[in-house]
C-alpha atoms as a PDB file:
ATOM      1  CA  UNK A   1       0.000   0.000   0.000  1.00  0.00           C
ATOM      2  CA  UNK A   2       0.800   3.529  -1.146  1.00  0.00           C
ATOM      3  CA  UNK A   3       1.727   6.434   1.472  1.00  0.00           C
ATOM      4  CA  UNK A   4      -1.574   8.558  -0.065  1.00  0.00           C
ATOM      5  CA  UNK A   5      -3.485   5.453   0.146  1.00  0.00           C
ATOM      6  CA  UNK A   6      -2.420   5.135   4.052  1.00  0.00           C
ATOM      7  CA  UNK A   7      -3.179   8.382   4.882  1.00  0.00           C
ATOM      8  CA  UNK A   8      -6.546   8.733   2.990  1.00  0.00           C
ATOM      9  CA  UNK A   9      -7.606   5.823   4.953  1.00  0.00           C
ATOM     10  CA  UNK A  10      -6.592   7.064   8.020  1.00  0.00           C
ATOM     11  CA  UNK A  11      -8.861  10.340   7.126  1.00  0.00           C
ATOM     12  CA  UNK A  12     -11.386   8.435   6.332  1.00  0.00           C
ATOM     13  CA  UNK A  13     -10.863   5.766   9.901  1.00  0.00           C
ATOM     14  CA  UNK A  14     -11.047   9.382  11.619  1.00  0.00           C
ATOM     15  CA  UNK A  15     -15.247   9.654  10.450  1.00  0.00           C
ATOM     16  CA  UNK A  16     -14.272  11.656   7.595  1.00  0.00           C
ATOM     17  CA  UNK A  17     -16.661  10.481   4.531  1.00  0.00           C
ATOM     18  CA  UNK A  18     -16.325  13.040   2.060  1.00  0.00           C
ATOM     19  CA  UNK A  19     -13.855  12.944  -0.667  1.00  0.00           C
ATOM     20  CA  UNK A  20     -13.407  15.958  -1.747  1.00  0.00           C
ATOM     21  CA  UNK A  21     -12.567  16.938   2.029  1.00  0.00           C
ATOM     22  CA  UNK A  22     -10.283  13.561   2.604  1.00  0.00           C
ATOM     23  CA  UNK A  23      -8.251  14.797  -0.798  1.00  0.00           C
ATOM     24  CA  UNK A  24      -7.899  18.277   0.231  1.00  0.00           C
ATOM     25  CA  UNK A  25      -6.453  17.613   3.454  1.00  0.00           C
ATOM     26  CA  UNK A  26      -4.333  15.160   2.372  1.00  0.00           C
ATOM     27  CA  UNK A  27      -2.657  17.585  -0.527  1.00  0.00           C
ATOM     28  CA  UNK A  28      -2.365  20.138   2.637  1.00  0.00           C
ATOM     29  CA  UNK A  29      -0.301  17.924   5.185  1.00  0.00           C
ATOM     30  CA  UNK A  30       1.630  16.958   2.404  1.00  0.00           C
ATOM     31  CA  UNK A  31       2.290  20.642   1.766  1.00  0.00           C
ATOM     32  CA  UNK A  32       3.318  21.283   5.182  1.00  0.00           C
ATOM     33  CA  UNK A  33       5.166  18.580   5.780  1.00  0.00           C
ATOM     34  CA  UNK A  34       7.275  18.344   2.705  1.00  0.00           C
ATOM     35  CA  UNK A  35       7.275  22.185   1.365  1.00  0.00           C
ATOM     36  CA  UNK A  36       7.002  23.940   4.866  1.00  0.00           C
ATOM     37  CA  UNK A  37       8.703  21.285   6.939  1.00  0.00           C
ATOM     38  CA  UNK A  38       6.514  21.636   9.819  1.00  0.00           C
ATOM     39  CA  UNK A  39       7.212  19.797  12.810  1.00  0.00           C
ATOM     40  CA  UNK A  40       4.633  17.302  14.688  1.00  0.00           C
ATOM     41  CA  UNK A  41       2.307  17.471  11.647  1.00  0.00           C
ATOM     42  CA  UNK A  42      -0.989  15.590  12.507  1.00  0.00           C
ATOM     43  CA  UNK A  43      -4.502  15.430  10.334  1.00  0.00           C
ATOM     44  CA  UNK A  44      -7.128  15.289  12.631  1.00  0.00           C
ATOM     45  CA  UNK A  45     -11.453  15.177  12.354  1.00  0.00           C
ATOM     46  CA  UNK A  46     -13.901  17.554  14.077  1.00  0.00           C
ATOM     47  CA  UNK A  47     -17.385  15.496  13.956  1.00  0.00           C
ATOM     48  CA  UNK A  48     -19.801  18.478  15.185  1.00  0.00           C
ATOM     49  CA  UNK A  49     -18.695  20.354  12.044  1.00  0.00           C
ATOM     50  CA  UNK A  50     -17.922  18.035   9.805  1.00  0.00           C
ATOM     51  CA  UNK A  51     -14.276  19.246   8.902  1.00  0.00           C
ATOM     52  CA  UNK A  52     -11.099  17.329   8.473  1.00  0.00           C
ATOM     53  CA  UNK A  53      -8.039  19.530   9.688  1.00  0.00           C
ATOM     54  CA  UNK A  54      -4.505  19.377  10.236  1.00  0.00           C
ATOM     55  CA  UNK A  55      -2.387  20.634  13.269  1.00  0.00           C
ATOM     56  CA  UNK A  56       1.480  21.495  12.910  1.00  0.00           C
ATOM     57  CA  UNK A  57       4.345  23.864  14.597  1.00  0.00           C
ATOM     58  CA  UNK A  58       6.432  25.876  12.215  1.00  0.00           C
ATOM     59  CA  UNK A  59       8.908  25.441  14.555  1.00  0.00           C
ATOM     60  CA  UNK A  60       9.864  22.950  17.454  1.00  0.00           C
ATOM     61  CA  UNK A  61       9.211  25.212  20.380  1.00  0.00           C
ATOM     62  CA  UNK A  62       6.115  26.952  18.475  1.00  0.00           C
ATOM     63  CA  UNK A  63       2.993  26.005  19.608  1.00  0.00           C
ATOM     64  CA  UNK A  64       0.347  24.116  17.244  1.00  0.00           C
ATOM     65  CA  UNK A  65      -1.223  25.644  14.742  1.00  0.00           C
ATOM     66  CA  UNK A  66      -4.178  24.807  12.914  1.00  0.00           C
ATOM     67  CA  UNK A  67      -4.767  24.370   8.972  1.00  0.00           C
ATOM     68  CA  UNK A  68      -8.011  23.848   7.212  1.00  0.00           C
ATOM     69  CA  UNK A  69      -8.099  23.200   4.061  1.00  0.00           C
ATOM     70  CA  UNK A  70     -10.563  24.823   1.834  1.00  0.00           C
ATOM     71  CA  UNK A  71     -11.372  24.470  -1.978  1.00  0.00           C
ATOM     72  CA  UNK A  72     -10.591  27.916  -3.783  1.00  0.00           C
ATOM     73  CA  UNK A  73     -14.438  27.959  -5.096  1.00  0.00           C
ATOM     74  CA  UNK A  74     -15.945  28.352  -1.407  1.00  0.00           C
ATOM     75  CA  UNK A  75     -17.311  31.404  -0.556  1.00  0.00           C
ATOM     76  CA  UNK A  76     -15.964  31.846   2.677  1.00  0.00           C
ATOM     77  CA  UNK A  77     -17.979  34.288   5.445  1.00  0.00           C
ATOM     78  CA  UNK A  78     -16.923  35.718   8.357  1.00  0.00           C
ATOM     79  CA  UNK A  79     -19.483  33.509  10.205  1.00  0.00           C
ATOM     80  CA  UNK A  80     -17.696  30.556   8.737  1.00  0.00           C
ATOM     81  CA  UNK A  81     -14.670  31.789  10.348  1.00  0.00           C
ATOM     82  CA  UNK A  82     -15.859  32.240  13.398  1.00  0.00           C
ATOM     83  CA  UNK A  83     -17.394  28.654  13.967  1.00  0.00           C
ATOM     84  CA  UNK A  84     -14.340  27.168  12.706  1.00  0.00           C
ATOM     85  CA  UNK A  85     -12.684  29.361  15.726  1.00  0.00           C
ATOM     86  CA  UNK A  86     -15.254  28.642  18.205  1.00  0.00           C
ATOM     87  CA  UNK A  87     -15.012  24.856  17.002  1.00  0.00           C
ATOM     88  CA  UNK A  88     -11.308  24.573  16.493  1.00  0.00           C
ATOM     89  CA  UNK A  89      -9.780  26.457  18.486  1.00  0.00           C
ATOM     90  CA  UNK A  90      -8.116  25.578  21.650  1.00  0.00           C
ATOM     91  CA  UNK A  91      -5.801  27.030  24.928  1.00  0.00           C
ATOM     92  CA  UNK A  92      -2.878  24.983  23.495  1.00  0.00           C
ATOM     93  CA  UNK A  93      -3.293  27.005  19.565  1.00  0.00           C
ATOM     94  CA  UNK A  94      -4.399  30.112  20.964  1.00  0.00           C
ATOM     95  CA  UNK A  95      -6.996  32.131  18.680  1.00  0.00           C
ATOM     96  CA  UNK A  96      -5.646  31.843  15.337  1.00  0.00           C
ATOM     97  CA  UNK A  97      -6.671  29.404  12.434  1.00  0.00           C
ATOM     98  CA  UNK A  98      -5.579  29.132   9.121  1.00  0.00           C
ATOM     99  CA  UNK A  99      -7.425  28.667   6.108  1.00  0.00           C
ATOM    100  CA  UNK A 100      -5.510  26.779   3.716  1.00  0.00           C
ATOM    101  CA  UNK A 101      -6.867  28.031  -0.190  1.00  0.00           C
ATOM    102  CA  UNK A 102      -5.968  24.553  -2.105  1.00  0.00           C
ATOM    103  CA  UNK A 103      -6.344  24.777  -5.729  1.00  0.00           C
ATOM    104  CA  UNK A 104      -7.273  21.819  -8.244  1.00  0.00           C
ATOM    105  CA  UNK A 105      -3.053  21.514  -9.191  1.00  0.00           C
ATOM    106  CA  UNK A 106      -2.474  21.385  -5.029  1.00  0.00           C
ATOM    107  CA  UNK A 107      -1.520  25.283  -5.050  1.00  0.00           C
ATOM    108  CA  UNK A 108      -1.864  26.084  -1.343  1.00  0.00           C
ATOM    109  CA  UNK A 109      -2.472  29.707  -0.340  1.00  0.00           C
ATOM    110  CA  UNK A 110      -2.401  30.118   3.591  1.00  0.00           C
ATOM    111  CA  UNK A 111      -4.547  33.352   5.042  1.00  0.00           C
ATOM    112  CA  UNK A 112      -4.253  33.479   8.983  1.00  0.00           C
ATOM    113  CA  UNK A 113      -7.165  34.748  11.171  1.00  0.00           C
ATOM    114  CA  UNK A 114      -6.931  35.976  14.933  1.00  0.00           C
ATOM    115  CA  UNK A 115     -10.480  36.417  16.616  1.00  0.00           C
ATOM    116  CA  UNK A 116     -10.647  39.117  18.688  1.00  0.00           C
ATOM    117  CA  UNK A 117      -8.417  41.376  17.181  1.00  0.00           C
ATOM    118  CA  UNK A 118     -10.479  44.072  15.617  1.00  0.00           C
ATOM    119  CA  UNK A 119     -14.134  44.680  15.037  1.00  0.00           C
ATOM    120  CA  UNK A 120     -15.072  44.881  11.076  1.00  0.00           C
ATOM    121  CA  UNK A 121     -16.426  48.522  10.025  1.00  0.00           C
ATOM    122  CA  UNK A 122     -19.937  48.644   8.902  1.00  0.00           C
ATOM    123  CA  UNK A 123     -19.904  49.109   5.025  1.00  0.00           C
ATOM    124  CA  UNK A 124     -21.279  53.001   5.465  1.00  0.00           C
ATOM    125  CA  UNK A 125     -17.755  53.527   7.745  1.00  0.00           C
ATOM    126  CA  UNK A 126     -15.783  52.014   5.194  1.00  0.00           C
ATOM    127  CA  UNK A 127     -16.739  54.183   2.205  1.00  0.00           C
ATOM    128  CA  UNK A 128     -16.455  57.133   4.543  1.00  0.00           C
ATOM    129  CA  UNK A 129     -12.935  56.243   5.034  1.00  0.00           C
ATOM    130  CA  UNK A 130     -11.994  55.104   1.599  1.00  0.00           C
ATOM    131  CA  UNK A 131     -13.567  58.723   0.384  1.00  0.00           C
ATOM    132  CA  UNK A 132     -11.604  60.571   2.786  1.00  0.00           C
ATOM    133  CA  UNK A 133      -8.185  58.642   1.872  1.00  0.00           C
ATOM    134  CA  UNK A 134      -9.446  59.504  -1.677  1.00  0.00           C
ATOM    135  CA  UNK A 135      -9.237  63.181  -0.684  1.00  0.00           C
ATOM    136  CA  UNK A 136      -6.186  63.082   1.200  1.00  0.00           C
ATOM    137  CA  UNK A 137      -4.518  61.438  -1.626  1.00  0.00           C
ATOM    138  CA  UNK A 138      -5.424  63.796  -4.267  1.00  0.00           C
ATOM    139  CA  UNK A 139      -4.828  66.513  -1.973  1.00  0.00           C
ATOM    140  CA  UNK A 140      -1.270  64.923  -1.440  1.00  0.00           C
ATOM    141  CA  UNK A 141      -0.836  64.846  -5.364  1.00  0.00           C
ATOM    142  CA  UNK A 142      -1.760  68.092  -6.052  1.00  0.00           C
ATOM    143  CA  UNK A 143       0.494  69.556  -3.434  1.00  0.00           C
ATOM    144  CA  UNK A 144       3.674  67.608  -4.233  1.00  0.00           C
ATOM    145  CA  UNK A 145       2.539  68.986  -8.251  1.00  0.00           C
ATOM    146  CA  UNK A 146       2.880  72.210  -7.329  1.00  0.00           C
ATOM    147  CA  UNK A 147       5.656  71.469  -4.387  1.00  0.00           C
ATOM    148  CA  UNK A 148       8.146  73.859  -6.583  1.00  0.00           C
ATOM    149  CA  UNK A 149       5.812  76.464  -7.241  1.00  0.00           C
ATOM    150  CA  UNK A 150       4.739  76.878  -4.313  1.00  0.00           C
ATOM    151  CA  UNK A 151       8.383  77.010  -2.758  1.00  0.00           C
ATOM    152  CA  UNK A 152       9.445  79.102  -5.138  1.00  0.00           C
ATOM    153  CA  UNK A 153       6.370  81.815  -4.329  1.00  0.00           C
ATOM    154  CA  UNK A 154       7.377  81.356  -0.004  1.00  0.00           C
ATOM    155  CA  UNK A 155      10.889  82.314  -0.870  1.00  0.00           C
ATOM    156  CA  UNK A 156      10.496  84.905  -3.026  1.00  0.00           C
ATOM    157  CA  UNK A 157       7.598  86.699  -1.916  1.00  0.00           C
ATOM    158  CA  UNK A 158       5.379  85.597  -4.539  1.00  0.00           C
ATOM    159  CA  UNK A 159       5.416  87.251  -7.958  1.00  0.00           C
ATOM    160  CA  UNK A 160       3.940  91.126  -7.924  1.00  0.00           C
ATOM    161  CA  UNK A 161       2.672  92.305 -11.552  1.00  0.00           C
ATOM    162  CA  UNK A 162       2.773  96.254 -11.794  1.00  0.00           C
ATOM    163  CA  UNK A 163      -0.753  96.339 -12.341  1.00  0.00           C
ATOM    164  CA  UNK A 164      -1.188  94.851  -8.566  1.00  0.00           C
ATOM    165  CA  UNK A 165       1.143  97.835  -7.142  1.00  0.00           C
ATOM    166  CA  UNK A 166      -0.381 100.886  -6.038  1.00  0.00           C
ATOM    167  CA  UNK A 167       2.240 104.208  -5.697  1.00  0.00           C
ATOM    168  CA  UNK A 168       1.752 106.640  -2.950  1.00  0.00           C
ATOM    169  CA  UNK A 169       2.789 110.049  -3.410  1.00  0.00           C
END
């Protein structure tokens, strides 16, 4: 028997009956393991929400972190993240979880999400913000444009036509 044989039937031992979810995971620990070299590496099952998972330390003294793969054509909510933290998550990994993007050739992108950290902006915040950095920016442009100009004017006085001047007797 095969090494991805073994290990797909372990997935599968763990209650783990989906295949898509079985090969997914499987392309991810062998991504960590062998292109990451992660240490203590371990694919594990979470019955209560269905999801096959993998634990690992980047580093020997690092603590576990936790890797769930996902197919690249999920739509992915901020709900979702947050039961896979309230689910997943444990004193031993601390708040974060990765979501492991796995594409159909086994490209692995790796996002990282910490609960608690910050509060999303409603979306009427957010475009209040984005319009002021809009205006700041152009504001910005406009004022390194004329940076010379302007310089130029402080230092000298500014530039006084004859028409402007008024003589006193």
């Amino acid at each position: 028997m095969d090494i991805e044989t073994k290990i797909k039937e372990d997935m599968k031992a763990l209650g783990c009956n989906s295949e898509l979810k079985i090969s997914l995971a499987f392309h991810l620990y062998i991504h960590l393991v062998d292109e990451k070299l992660m240490h203590d590496t371990e694919y594990c099952y979470n019955q209560d929400i269905d999801t096959l998972y993998v634990v690992a330390r980047p580093n020997k003294n690092d603590k576990l972190n936790i890797y769930v793969p996902i197919p690249t054509y999920d739509d992915i909510s901020i709900d979702f993240i947050n039961k896979m933290q309230e689910n997943l998550c444990t004193v031993e990994t601390g708040p974060t979880i990765n979501l492991a993007f796995v594409e159909g050739d086994s490209t692995t992108v790796i996002y990282s999400f910490t609960k608690g950290l910050v509060n999303r902006q409603p979306p009427e915040k957010a475009a209040e913000n984005r319009a002021k950095d809009e205006r700041r920016t152009f504001i910005n442009k406009e004022l390194k444009n004329k940076k010379k100009n302007i310089i130029d004017k402080a230092l000298n006085g500014g530039i006084v036509d004859d028409d402007d001047c008024l003589v006193l007797d």
